[in-house]
PDB file of N, CA and C in Angstrom:
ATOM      1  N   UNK A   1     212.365 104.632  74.586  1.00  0.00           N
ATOM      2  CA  UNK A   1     212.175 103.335  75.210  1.00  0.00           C
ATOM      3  C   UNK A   1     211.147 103.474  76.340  1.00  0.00           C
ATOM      4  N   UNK A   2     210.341 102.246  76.468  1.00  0.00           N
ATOM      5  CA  UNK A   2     208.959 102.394  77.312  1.00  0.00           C
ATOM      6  C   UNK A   2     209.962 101.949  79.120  1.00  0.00           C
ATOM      7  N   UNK A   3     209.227 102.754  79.658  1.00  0.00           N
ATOM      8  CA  UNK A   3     209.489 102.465  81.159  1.00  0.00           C
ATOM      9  C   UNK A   3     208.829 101.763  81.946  1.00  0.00           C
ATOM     10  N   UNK A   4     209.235 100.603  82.153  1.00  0.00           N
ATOM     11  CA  UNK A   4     208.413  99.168  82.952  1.00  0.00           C
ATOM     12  C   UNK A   4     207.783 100.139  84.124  1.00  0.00           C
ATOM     13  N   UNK A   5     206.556 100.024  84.712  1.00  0.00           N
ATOM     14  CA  UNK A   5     205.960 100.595  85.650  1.00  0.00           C
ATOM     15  C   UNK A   5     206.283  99.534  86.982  1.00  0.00           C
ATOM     16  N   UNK A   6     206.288  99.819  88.084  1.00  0.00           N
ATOM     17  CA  UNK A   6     206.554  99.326  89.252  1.00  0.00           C
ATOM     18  C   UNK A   6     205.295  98.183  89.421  1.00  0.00           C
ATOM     19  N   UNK A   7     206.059  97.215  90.242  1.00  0.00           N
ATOM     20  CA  UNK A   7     205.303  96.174  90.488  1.00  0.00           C
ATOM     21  C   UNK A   7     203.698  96.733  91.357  1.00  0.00           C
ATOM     22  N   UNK A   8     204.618  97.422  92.373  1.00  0.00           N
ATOM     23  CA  UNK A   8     203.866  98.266  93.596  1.00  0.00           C
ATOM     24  C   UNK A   8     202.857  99.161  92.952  1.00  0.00           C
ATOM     25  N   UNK A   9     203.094 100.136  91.895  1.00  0.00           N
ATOM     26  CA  UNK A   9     202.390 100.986  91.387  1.00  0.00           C
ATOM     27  C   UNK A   9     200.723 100.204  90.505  1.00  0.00           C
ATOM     28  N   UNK A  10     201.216  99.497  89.668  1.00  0.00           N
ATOM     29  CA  UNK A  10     200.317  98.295  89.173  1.00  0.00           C
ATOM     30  C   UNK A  10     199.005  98.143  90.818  1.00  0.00           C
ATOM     31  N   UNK A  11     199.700  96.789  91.380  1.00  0.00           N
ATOM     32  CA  UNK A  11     198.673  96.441  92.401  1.00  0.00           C
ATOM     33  C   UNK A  11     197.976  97.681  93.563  1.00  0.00           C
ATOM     34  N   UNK A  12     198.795  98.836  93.722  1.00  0.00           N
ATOM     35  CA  UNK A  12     197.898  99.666  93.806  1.00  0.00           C
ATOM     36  C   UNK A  12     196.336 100.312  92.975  1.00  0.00           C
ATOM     37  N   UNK A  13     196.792 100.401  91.958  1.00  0.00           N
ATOM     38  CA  UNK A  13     195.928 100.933  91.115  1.00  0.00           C
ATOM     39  C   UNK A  13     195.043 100.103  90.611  1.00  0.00           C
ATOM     40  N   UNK A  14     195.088  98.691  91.153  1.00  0.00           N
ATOM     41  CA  UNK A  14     194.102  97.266  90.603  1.00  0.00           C
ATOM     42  C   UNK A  14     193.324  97.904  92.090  1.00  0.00           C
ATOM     43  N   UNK A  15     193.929  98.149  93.024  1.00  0.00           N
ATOM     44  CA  UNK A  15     193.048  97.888  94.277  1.00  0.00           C
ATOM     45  C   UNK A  15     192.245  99.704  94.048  1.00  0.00           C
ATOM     46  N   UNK A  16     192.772 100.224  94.010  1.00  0.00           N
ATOM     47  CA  UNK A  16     192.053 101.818  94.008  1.00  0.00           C
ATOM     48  C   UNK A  16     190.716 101.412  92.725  1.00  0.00           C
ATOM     49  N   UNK A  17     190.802 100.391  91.997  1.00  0.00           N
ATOM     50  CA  UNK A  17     189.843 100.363  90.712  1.00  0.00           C
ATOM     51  C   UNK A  17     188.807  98.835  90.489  1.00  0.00           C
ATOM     52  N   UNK A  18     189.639  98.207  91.366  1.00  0.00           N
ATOM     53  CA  UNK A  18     188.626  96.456  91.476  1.00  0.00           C
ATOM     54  C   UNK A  18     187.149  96.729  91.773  1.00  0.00           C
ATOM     55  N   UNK A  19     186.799  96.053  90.983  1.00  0.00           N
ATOM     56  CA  UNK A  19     185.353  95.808  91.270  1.00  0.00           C
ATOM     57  C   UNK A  19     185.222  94.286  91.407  1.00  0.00           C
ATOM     58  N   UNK A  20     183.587  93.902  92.184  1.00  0.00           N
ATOM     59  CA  UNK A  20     183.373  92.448  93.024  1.00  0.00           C
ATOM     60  C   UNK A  20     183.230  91.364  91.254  1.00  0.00           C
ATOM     61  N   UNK A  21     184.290  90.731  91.393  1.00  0.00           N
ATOM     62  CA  UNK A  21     184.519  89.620  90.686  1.00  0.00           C
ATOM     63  C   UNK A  21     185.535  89.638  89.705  1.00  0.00           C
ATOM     64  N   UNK A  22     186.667  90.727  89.507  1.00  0.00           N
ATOM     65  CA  UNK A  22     187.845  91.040  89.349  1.00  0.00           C
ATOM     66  C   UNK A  22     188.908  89.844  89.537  1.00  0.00           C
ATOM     67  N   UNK A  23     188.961  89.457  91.260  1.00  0.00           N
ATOM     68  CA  UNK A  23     189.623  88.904  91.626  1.00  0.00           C
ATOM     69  C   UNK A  23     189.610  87.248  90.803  1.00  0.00           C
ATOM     70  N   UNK A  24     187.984  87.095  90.663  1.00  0.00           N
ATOM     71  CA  UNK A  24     187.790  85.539  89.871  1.00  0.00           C
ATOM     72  C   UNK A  24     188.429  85.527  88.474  1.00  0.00           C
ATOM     73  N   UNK A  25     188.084  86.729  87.745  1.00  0.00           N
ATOM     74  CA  UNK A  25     188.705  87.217  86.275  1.00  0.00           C
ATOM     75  C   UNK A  25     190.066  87.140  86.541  1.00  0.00           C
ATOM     76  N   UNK A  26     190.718  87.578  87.193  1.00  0.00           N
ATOM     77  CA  UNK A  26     192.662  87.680  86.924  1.00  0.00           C
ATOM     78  C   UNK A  26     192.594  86.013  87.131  1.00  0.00           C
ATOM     79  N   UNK A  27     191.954  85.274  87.926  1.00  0.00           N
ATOM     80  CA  UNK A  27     192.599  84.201  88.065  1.00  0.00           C
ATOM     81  C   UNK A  27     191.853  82.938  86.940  1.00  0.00           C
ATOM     82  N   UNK A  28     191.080  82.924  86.444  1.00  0.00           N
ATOM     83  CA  UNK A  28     190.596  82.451  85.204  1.00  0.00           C
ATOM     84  C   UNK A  28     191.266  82.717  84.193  1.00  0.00           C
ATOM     85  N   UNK A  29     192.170  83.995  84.032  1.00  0.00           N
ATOM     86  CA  UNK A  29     192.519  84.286  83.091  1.00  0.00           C
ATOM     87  C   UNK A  29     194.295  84.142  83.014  1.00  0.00           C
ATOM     88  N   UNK A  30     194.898  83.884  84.305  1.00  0.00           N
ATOM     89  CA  UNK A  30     195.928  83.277  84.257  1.00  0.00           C
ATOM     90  C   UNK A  30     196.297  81.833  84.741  1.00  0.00           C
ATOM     91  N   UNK A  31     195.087  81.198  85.130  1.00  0.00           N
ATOM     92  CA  UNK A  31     195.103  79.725  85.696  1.00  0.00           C
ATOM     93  C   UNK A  31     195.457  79.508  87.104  1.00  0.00           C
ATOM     94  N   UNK A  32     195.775  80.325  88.155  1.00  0.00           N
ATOM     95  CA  UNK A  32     196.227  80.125  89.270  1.00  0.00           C
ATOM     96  C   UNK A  32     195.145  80.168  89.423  1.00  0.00           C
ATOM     97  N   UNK A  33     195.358  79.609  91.231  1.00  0.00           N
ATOM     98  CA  UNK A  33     193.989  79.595  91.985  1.00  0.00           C
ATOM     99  C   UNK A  33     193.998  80.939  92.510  1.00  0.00           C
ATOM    100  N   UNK A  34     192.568  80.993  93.016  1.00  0.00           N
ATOM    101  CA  UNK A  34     191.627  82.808  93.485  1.00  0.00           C
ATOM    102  C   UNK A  34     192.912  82.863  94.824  1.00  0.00           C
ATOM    103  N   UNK A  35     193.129  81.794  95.554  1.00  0.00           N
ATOM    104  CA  UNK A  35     193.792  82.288  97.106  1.00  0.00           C
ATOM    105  C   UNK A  35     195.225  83.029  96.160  1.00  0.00           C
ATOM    106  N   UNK A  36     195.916  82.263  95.742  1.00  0.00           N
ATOM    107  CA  UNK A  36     197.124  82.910  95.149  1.00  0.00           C
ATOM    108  C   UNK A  36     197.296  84.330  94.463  1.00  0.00           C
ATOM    109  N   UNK A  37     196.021  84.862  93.338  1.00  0.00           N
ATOM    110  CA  UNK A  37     195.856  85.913  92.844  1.00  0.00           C
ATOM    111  C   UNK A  37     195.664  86.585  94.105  1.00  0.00           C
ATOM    112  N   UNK A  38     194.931  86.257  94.984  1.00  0.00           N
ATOM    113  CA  UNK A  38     194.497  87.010  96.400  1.00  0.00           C
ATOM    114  C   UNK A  38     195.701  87.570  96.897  1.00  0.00           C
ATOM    115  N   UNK A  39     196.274  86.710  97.273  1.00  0.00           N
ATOM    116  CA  UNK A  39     197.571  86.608  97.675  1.00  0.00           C
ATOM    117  C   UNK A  39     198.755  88.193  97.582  1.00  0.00           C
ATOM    118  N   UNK A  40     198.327  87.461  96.085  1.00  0.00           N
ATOM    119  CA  UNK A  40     199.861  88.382  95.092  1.00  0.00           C
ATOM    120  C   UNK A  40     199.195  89.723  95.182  1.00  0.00           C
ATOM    121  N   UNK A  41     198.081  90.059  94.703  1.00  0.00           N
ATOM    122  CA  UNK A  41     197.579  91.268  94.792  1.00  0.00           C
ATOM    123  C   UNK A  41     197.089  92.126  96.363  1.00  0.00           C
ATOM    124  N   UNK A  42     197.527  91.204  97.120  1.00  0.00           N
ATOM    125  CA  UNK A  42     197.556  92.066  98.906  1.00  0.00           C
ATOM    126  C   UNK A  42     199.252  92.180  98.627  1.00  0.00           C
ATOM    127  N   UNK A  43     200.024  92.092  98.306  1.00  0.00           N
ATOM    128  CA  UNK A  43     201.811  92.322  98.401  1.00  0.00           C
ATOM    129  C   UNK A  43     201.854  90.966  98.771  1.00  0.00           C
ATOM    130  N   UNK A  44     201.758  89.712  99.207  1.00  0.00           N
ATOM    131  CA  UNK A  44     201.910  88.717  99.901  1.00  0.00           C
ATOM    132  C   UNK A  44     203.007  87.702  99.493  1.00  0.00           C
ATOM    133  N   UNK A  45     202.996  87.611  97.751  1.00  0.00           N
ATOM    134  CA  UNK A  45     203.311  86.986  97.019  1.00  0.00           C
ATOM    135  C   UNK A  45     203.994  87.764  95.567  1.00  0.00           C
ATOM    136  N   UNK A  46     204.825  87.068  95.234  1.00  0.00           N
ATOM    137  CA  UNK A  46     205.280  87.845  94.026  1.00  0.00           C
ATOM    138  C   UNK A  46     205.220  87.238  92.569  1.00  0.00           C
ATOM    139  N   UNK A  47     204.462  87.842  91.339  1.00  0.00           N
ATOM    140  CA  UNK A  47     203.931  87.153  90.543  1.00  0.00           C
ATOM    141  C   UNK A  47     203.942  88.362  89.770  1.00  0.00           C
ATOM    142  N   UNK A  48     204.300  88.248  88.343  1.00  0.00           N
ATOM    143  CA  UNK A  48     204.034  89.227  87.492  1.00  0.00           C
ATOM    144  C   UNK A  48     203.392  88.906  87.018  1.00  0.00           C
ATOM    145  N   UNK A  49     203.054  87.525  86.013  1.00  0.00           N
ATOM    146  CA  UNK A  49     202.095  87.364  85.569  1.00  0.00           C
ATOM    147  C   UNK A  49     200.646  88.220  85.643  1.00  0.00           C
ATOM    148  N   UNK A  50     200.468  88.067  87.351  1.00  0.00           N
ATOM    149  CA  UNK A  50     199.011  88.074  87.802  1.00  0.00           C
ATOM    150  C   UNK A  50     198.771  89.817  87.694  1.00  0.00           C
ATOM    151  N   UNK A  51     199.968  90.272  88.234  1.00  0.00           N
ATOM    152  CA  UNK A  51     199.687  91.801  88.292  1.00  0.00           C
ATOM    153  C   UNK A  51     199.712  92.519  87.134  1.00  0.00           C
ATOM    154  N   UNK A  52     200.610  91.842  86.157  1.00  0.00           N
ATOM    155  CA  UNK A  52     200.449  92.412  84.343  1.00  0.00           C
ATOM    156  C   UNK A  52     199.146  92.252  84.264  1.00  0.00           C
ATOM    157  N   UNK A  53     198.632  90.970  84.741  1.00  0.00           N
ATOM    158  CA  UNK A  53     196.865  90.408  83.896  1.00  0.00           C
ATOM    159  C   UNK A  53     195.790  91.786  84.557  1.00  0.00           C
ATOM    160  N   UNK A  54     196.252  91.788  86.044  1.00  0.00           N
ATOM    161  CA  UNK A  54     195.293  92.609  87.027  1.00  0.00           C
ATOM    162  C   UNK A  54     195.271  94.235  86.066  1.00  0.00           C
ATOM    163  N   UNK A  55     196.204  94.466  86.114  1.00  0.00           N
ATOM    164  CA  UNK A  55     196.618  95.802  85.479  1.00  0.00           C
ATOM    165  C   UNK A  55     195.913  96.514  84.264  1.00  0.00           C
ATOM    166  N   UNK A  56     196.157  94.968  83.526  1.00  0.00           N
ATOM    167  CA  UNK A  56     195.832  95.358  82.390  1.00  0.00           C
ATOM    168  C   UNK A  56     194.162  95.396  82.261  1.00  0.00           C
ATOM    169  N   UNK A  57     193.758  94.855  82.820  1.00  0.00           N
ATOM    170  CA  UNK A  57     192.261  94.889  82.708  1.00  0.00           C
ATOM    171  C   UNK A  57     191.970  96.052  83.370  1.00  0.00           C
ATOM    172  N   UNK A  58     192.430  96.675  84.548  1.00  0.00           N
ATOM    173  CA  UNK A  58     191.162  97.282  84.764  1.00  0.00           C
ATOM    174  C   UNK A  58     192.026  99.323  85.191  1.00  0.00           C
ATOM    175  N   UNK A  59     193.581  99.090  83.757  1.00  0.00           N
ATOM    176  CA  UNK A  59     193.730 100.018  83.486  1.00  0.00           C
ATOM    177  C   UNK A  59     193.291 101.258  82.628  1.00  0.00           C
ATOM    178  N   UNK A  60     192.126 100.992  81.964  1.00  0.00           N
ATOM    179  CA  UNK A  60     191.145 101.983  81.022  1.00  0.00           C
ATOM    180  C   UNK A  60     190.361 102.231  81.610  1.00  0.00           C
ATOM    181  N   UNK A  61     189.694 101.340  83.151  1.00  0.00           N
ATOM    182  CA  UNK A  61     188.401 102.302  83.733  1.00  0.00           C
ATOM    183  C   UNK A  61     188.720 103.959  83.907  1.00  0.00           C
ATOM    184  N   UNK A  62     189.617 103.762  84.475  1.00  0.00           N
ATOM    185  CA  UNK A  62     190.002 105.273  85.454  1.00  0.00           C
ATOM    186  C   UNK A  62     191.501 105.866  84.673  1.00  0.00           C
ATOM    187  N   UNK A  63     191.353 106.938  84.329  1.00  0.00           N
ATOM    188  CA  UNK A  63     192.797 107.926  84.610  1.00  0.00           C
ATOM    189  C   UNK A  63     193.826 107.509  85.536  1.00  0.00           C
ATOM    190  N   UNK A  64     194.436 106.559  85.724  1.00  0.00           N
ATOM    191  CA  UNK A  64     195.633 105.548  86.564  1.00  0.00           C
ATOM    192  C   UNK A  64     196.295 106.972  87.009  1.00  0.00           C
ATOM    193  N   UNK A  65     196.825 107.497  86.239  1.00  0.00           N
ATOM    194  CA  UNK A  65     197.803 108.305  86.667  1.00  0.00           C
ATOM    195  C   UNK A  65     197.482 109.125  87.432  1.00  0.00           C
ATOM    196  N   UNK A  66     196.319 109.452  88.081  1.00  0.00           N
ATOM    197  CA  UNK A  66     196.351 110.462  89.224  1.00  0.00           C
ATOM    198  C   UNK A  66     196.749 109.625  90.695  1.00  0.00           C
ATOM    199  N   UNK A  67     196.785 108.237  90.662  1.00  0.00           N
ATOM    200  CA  UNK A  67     197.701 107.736  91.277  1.00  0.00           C
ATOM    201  C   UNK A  67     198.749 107.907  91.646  1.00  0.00           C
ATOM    202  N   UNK A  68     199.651 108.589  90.928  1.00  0.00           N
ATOM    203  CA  UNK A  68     201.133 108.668  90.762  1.00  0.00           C
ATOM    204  C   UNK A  68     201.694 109.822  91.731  1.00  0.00           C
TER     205      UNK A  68
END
């Protein structure tokens, strides 16, 4: 069985890997507005949606797991 990764672990590893216009992409791509994705991805707010979307995009640039 797969092990849900931490909310915390996710929005770290969006921020160790974002590049400038990231932030417009997660939120185009889940319909919230840019302040809210902003938001959720500083800890501010709590949203899975946004951090599954964040995650998932820009989990193949980099080796994530030396994060860990």
């Amino acid at each position: 069985m797969k092990q849900k990764l931490p909310t915390a672990f996710k929005i770290v590893a969006f921020r160790g890997v974002m590049k400038a216009g990231d932030l417009e992409k997660v939120a185009t791509k889940t319909g919230y507005s840019y302040d809210m994705v902003s938001k959720t991805l500083r800890g501010l707010r709590n949203n899975d949606k946004i951090v599954d979307t964040a995650y998932q995009m820009v989990k193949s640039r980099t080796n994530i797991l030396t994060f860990a």
